[in-house]
N, C-alpha and C. Protein backbone atom coordinates (compact mmCIF):
# COMPACT_ATOMS: atom_id res chain seq x y z
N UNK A 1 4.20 -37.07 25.64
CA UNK A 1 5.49 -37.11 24.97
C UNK A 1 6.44 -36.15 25.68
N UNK A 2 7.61 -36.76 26.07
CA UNK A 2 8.85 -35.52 26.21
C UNK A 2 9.73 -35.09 25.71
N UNK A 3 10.28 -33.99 26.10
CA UNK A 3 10.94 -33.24 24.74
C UNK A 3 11.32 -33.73 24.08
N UNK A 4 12.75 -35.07 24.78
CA UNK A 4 13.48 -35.78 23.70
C UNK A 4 12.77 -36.76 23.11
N UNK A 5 11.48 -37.34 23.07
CA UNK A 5 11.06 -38.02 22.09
C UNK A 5 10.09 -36.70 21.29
N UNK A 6 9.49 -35.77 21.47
CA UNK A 6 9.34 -35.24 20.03
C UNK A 6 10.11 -34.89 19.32
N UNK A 7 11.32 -34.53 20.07
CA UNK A 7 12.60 -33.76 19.04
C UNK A 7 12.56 -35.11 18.39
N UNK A 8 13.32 -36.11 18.92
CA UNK A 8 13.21 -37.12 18.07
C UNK A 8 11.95 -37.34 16.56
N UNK A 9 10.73 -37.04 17.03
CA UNK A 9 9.82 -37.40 16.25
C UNK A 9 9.72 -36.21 15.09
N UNK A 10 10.01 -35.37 15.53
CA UNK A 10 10.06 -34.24 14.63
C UNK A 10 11.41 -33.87 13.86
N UNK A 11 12.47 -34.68 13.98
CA UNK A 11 13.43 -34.53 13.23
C UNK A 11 13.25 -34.45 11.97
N UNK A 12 13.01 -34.88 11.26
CA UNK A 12 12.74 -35.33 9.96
C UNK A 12 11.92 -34.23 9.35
N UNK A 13 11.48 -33.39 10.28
CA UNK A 13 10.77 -32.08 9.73
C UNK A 13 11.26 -30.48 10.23
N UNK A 14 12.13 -29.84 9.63
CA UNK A 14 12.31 -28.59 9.85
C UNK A 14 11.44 -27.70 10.33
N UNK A 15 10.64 -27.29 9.64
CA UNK A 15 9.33 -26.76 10.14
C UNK A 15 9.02 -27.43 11.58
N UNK A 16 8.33 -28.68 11.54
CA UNK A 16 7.61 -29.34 13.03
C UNK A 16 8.75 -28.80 13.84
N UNK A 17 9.79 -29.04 13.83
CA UNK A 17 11.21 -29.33 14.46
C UNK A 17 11.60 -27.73 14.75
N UNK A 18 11.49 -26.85 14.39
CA UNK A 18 11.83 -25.64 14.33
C UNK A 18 10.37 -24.89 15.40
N UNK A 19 9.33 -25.30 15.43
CA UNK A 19 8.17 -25.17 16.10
C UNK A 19 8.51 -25.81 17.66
N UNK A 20 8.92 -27.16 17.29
CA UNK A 20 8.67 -27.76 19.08
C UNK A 20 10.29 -26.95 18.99
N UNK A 21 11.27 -26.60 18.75
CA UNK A 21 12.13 -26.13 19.48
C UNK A 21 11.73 -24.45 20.71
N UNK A 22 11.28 -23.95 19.79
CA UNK A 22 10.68 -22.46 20.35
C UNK A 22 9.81 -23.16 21.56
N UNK A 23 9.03 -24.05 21.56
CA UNK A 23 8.30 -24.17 22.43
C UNK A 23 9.26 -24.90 24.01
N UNK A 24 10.17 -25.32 23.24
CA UNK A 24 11.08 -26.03 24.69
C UNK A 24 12.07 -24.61 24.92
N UNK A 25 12.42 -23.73 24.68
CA UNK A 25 13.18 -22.49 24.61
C UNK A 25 14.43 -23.01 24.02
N UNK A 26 15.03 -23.35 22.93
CA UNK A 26 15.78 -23.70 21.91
C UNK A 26 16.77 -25.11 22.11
N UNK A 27 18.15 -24.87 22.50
CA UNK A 27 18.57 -26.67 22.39
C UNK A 27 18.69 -26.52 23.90
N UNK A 28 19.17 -25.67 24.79
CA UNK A 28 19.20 -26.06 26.12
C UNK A 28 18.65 -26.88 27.10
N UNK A 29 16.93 -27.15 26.83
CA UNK A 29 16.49 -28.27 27.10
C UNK A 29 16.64 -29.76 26.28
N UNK A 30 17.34 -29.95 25.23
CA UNK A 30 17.18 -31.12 24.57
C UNK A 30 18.32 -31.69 25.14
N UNK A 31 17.85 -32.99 24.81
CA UNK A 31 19.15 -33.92 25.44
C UNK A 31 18.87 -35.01 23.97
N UNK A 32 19.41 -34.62 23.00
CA UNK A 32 19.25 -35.27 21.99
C UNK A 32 19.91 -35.09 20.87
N UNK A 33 21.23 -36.10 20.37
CA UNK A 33 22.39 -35.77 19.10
C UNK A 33 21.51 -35.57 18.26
N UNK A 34 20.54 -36.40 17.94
CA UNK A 34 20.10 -36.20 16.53
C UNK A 34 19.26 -34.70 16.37
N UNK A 35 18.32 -34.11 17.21
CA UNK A 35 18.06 -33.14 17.59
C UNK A 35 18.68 -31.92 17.62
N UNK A 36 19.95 -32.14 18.02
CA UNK A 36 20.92 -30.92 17.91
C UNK A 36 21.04 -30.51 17.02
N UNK A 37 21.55 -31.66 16.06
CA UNK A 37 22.66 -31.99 14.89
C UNK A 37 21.32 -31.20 13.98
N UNK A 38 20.16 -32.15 13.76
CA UNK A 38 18.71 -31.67 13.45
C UNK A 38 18.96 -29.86 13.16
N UNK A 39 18.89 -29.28 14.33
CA UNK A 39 18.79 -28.04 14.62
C UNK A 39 20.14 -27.18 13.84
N UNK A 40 20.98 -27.48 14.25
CA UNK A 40 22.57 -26.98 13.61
C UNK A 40 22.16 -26.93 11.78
N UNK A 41 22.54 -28.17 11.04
CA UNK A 41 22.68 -28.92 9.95
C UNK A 41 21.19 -28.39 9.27
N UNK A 42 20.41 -27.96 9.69
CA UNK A 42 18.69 -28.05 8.68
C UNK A 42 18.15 -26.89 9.24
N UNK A 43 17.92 -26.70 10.50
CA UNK A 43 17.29 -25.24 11.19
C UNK A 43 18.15 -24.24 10.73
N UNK A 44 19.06 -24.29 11.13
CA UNK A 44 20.06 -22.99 11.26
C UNK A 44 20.50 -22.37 12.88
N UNK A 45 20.20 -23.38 13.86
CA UNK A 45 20.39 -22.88 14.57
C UNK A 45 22.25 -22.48 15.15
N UNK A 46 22.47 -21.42 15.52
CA UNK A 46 23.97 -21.43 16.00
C UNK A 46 24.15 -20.89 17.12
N UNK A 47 23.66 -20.41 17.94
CA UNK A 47 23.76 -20.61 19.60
C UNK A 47 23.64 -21.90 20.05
N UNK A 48 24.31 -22.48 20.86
CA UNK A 48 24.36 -23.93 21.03
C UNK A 48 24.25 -23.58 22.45
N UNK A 49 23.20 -23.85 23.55
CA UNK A 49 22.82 -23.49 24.96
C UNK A 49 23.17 -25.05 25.36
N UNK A 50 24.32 -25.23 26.67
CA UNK A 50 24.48 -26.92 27.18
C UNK A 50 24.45 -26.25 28.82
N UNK A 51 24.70 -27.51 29.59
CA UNK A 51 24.60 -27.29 30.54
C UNK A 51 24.53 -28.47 31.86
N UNK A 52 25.96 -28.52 32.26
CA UNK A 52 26.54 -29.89 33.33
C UNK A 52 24.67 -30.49 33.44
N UNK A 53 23.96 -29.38 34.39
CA UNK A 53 23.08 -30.18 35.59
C UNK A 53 22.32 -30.56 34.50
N UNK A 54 21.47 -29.90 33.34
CA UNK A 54 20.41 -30.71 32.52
C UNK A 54 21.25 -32.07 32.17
N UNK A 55 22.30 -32.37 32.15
CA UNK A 55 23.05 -33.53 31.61
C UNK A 55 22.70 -33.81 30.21
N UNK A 56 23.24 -32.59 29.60
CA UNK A 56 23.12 -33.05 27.93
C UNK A 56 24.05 -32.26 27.26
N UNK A 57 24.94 -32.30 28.15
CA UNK A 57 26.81 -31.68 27.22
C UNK A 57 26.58 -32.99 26.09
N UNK A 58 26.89 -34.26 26.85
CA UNK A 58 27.17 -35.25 25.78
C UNK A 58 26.63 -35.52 24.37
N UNK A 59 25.04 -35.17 24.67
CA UNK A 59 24.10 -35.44 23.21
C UNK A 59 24.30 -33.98 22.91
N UNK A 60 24.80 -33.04 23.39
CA UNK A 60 25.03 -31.75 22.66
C UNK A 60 26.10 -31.66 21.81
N UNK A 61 27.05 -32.47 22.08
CA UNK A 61 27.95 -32.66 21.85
C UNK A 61 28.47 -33.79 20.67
N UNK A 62 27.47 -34.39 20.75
CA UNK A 62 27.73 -35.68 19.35
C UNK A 62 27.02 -34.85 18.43
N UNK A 63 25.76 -33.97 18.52
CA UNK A 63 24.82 -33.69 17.93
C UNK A 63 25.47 -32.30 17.06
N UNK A 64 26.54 -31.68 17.63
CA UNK A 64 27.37 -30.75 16.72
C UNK A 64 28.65 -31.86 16.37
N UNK A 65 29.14 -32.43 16.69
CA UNK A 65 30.19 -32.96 15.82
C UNK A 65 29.67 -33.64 14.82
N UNK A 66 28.20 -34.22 14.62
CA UNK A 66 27.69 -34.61 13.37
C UNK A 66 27.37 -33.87 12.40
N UNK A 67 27.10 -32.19 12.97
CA UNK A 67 26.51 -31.22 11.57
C UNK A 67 27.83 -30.79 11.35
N UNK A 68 28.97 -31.20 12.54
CA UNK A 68 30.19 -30.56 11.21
C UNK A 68 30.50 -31.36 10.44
N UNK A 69 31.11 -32.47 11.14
CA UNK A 69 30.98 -33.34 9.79
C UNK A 69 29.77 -33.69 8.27
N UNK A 70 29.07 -33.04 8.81
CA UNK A 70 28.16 -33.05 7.34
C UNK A 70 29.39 -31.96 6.54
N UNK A 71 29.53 -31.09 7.17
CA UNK A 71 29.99 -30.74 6.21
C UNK A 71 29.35 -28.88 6.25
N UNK A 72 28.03 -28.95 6.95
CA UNK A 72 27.20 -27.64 7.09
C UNK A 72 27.53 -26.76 7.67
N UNK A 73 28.69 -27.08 8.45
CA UNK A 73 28.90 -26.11 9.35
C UNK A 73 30.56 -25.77 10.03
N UNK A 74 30.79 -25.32 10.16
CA UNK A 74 32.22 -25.02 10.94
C UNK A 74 32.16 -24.80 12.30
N UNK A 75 33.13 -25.38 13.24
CA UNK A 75 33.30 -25.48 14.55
C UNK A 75 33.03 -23.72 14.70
N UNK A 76 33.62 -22.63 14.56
CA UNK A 76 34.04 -21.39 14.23
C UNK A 76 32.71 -20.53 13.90
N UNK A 77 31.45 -21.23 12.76
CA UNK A 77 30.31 -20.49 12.82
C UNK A 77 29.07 -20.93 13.91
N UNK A 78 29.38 -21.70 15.07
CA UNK A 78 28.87 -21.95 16.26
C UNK A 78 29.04 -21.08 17.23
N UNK A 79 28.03 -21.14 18.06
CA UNK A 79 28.12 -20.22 19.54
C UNK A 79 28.09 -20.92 20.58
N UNK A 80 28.94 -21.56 21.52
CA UNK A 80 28.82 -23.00 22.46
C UNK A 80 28.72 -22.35 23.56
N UNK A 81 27.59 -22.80 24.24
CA UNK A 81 27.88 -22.44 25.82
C UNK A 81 27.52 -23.25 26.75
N UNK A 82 28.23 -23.16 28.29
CA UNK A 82 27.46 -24.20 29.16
C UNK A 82 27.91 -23.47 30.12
N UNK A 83 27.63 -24.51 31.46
CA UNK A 83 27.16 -23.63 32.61
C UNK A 83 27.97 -24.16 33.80
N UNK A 84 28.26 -23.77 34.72
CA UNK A 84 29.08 -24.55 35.98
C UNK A 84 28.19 -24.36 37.03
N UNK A 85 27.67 -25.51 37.59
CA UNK A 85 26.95 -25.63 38.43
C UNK A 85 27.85 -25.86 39.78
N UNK A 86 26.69 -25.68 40.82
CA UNK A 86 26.97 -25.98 42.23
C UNK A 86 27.82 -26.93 42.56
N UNK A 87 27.92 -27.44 42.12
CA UNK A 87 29.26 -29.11 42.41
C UNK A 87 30.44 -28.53 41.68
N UNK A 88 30.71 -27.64 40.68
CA UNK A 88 31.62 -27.46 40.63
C UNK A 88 32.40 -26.48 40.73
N UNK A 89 31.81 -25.32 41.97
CA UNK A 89 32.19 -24.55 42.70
C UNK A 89 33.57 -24.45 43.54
N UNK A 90 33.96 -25.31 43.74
CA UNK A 90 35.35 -25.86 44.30
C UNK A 90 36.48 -25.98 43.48
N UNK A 91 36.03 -26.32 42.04
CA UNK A 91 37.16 -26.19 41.40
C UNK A 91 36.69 -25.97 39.78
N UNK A 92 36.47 -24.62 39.30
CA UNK A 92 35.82 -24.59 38.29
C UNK A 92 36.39 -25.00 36.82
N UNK A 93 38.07 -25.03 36.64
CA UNK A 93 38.53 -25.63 36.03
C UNK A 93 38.55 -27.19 35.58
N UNK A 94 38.47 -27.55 37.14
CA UNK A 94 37.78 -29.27 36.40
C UNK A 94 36.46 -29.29 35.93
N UNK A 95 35.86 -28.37 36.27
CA UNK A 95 34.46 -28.11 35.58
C UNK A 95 34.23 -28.67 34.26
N UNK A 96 34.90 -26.89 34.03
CA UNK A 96 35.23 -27.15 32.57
C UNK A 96 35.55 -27.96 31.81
N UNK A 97 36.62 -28.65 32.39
CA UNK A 97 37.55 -29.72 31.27
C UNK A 97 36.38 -31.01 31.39
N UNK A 98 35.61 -31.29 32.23
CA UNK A 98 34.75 -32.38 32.35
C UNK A 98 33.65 -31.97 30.91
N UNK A 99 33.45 -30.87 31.05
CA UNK A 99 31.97 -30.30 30.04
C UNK A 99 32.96 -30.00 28.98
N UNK A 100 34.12 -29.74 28.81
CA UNK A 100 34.88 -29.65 27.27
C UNK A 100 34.68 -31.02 26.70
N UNK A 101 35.10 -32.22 27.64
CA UNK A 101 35.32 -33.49 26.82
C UNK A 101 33.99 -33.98 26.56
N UNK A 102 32.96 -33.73 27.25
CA UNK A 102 31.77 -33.93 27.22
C UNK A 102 31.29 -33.74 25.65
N UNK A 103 31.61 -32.28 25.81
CA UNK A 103 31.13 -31.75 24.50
C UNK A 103 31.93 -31.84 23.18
N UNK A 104 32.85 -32.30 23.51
CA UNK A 104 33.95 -32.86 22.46
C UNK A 104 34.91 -31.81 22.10
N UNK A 105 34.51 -30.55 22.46
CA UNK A 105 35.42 -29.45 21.95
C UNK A 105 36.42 -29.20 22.81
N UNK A 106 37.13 -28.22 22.41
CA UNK A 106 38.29 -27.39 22.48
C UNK A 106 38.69 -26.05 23.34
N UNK A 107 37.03 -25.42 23.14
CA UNK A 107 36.61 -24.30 24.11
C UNK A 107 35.54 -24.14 23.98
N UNK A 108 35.00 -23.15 25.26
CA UNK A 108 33.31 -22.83 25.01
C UNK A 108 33.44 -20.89 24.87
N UNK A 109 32.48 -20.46 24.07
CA UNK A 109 32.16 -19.25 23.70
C UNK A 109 31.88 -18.74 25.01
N UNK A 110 31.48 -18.92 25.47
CA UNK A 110 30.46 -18.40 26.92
C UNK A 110 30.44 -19.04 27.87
N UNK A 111 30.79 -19.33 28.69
CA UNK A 111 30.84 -19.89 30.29
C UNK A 111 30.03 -19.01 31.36
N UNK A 112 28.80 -19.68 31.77
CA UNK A 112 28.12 -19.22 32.44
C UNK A 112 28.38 -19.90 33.80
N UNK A 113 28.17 -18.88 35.42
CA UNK A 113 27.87 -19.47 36.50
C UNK A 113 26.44 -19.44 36.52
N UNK A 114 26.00 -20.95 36.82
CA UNK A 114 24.37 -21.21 36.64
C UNK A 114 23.67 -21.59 37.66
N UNK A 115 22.73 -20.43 37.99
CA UNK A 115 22.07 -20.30 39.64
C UNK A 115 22.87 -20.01 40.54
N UNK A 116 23.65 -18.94 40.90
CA UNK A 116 24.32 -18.54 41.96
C UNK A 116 23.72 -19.13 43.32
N UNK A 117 23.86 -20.20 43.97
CA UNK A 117 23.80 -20.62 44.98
C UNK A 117 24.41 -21.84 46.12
N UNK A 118 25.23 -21.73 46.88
CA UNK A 118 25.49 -22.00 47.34
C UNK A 118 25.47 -23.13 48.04
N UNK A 119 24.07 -22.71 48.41
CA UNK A 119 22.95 -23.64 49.37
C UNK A 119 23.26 -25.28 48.89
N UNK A 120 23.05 -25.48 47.56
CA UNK A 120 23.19 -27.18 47.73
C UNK A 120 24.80 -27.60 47.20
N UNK A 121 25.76 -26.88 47.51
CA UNK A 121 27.32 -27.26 47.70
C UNK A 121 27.63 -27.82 48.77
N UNK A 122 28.36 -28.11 48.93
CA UNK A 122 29.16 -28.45 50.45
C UNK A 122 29.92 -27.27 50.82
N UNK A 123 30.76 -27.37 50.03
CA UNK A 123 31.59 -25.76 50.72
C UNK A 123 30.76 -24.20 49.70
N UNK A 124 30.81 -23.75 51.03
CA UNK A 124 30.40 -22.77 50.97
C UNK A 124 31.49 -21.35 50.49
N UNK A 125 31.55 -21.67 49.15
CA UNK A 125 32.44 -20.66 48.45
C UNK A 125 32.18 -19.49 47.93
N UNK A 126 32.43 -18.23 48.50
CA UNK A 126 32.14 -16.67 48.10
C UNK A 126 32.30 -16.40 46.45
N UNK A 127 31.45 -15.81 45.80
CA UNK A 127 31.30 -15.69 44.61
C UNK A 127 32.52 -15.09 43.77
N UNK A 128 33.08 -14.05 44.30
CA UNK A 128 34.13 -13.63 43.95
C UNK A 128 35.01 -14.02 44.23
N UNK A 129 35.73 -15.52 45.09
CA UNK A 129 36.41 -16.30 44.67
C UNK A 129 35.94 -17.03 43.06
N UNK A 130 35.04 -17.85 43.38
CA UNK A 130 34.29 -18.37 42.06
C UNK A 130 34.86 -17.65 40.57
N UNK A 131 34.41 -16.38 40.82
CA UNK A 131 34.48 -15.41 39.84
C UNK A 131 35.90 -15.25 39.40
N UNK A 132 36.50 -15.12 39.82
CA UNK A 132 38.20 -14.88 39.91
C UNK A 132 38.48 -16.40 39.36
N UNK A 133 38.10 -17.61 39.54
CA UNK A 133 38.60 -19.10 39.42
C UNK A 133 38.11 -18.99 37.62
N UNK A 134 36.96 -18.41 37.77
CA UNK A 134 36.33 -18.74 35.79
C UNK A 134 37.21 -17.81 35.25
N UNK A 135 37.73 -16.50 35.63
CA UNK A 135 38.37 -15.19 34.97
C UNK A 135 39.47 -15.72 34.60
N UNK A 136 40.18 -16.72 35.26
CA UNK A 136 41.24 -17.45 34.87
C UNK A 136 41.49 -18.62 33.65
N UNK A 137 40.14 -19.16 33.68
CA UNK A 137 39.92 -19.80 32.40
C UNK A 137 39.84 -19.26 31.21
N UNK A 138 39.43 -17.63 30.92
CA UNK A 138 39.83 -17.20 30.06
C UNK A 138 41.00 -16.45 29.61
N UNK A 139 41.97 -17.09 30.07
CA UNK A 139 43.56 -16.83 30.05
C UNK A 139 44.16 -17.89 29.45
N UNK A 140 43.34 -19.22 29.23
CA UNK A 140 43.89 -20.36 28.62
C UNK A 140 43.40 -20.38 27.54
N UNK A 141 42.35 -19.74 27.01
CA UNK A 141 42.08 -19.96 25.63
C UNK A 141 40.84 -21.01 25.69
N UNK A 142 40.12 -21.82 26.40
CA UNK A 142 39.54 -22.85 26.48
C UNK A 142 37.90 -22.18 26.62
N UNK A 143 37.69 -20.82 27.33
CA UNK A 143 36.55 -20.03 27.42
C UNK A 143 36.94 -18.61 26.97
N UNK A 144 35.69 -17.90 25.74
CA UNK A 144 36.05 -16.86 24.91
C UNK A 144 35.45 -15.85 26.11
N UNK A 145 34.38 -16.11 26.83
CA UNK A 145 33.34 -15.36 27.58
C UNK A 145 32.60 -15.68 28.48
N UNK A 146 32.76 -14.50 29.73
CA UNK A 146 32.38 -15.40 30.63
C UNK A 146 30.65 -14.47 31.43
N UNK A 147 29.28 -14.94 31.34
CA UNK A 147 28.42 -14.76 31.80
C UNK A 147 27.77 -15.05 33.33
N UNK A 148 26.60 -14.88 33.67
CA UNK A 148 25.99 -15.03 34.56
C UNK A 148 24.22 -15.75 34.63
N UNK A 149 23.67 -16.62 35.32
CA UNK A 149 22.54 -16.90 35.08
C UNK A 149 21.82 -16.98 36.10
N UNK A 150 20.66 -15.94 36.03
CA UNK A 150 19.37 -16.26 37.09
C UNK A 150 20.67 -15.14 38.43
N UNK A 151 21.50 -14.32 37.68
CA UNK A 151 21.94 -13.21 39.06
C UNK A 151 20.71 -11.82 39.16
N UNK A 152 20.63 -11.45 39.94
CA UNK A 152 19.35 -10.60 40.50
C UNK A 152 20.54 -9.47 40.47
N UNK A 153 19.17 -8.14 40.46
CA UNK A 153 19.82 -7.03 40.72
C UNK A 153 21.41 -7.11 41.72
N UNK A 154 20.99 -7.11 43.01
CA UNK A 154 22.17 -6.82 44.00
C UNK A 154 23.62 -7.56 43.36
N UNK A 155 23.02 -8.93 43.20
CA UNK A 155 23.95 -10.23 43.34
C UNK A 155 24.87 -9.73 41.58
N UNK A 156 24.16 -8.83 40.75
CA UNK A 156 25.09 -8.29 39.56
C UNK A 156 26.11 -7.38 40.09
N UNK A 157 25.48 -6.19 41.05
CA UNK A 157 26.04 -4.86 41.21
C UNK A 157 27.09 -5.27 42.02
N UNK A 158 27.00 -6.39 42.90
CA UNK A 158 28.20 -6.66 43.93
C UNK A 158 29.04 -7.22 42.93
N UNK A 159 29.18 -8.32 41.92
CA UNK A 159 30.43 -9.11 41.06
C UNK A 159 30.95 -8.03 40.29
N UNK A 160 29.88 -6.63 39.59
CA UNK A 160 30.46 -5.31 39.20
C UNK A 160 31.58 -5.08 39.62
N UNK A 161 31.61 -5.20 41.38
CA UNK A 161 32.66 -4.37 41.65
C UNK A 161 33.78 -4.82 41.46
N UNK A 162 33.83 -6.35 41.57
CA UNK A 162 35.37 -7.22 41.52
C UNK A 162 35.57 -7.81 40.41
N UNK A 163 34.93 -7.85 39.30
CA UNK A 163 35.28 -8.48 37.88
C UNK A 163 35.94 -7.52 37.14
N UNK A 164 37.21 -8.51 36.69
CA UNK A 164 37.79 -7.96 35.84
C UNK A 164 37.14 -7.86 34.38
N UNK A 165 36.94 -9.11 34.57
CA UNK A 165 36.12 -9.68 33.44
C UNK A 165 34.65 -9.56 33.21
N UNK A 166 34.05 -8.67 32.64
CA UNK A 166 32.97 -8.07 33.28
C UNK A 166 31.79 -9.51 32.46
N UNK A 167 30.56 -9.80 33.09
CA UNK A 167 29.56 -10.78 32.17
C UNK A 167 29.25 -10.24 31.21
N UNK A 168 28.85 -10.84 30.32
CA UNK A 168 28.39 -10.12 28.74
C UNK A 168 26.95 -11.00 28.76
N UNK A 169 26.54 -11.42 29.58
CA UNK A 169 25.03 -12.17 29.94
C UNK A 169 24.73 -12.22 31.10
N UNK A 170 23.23 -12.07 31.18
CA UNK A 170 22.45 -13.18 32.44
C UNK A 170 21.30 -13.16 31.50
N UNK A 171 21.65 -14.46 31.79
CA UNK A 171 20.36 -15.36 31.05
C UNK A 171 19.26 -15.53 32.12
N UNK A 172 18.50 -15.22 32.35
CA UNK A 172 17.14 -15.30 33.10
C UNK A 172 16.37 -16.64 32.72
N UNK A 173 16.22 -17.70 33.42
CA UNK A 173 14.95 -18.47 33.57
C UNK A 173 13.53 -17.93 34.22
N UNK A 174 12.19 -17.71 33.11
CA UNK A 174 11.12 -17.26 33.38
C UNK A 174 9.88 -18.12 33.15
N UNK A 175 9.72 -19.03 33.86
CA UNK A 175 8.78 -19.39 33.69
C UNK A 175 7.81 -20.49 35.13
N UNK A 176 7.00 -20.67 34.70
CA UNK A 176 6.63 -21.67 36.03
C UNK A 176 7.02 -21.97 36.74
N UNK A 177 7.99 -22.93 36.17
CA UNK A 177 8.29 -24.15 37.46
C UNK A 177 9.95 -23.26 38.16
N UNK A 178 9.87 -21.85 37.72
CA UNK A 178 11.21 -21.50 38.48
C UNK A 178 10.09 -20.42 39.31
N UNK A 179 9.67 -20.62 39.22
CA UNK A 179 8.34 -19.53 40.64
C UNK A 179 8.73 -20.03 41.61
């Protein structure tokens, strides 16, 4: 079974559903509305983890506009975040607006750069350009906060020096298959 068919299968149970979530590390791996919504609306969950490359802004995204409309929840007692990957290094504002409509909202809580690397872009764009392009998105109102993911010692202490906007995260991936 994979994730999105147990989430699926386990919807219907808080408990089961609240179990296989911990075990996938919460919604960031799901690619599943009902699952989300599941999680939001009955779990309690309110960090909402999305993210362009897993490709599940969209089911992240139906899956909270259904627990608000229940009624359970407010856009406002959510925590939304997603990530700008390597493709959209060039222009991180279309990023965004691609993963806003995705996700149906308005803005994201947290805007993470996810996997600092270069390597599979085409252009080869210096981070602190990058950095400076997201710092600007939170001047429009559309991102509250802006993080970092999978940055290593050095690769923090160097964006230290030129962020205005300092990260309020790095989210670390630890496990296996990132060995």
């Amino acid at each position: 079974v994979n994730r999105d068919e147990w989430a699926e299968q386990s919807a219907d149970s808080p408990e089961q559903w609240a179990l296989n979530a911990e075990a996938w590390t919460g919604t960031g791996m799901l690619n599943s509305a009902k699952a989300i919504e599941h999680a939001i609306a009955n779990v309690g969950y309110r960090h909402i983890d999305a993210a362009a490359i897993m490709q599940n802004e969209k089911a992240v995204g139906k899956g909270i506009k259904k627990a608000i409309d229940s009624g359970k929840v407010s856009r406002e007692d959510l925590f939304v975040t997603t990530k700008l990957w390597h493709s959209g290094y060039e222009d991180p504002e279309e990023a965004l607006e691609q993963s806003l409509e995705k996700l149906g909202l308005d803005y994201i809580d947290m805007y993470y750069v996810h996997w600092p690397n270069s390597l599979f872009s085409k252009a080869k764009i210096p981070m602190h350009e990058i950095w400076q392009s997201m710092e600007s998105l939170t001047w429009t109102g559309k991102v509250r906060s802006l993080a970092v993911s999978n940055f290593n010692l050095t690769m923090t202490a160097d964006l230290l020096t030129y962020a205005h906007h300092k990260p309020v995260a790095n989210q670390i991936c630890l496990n296996p298959q990132c060995a």
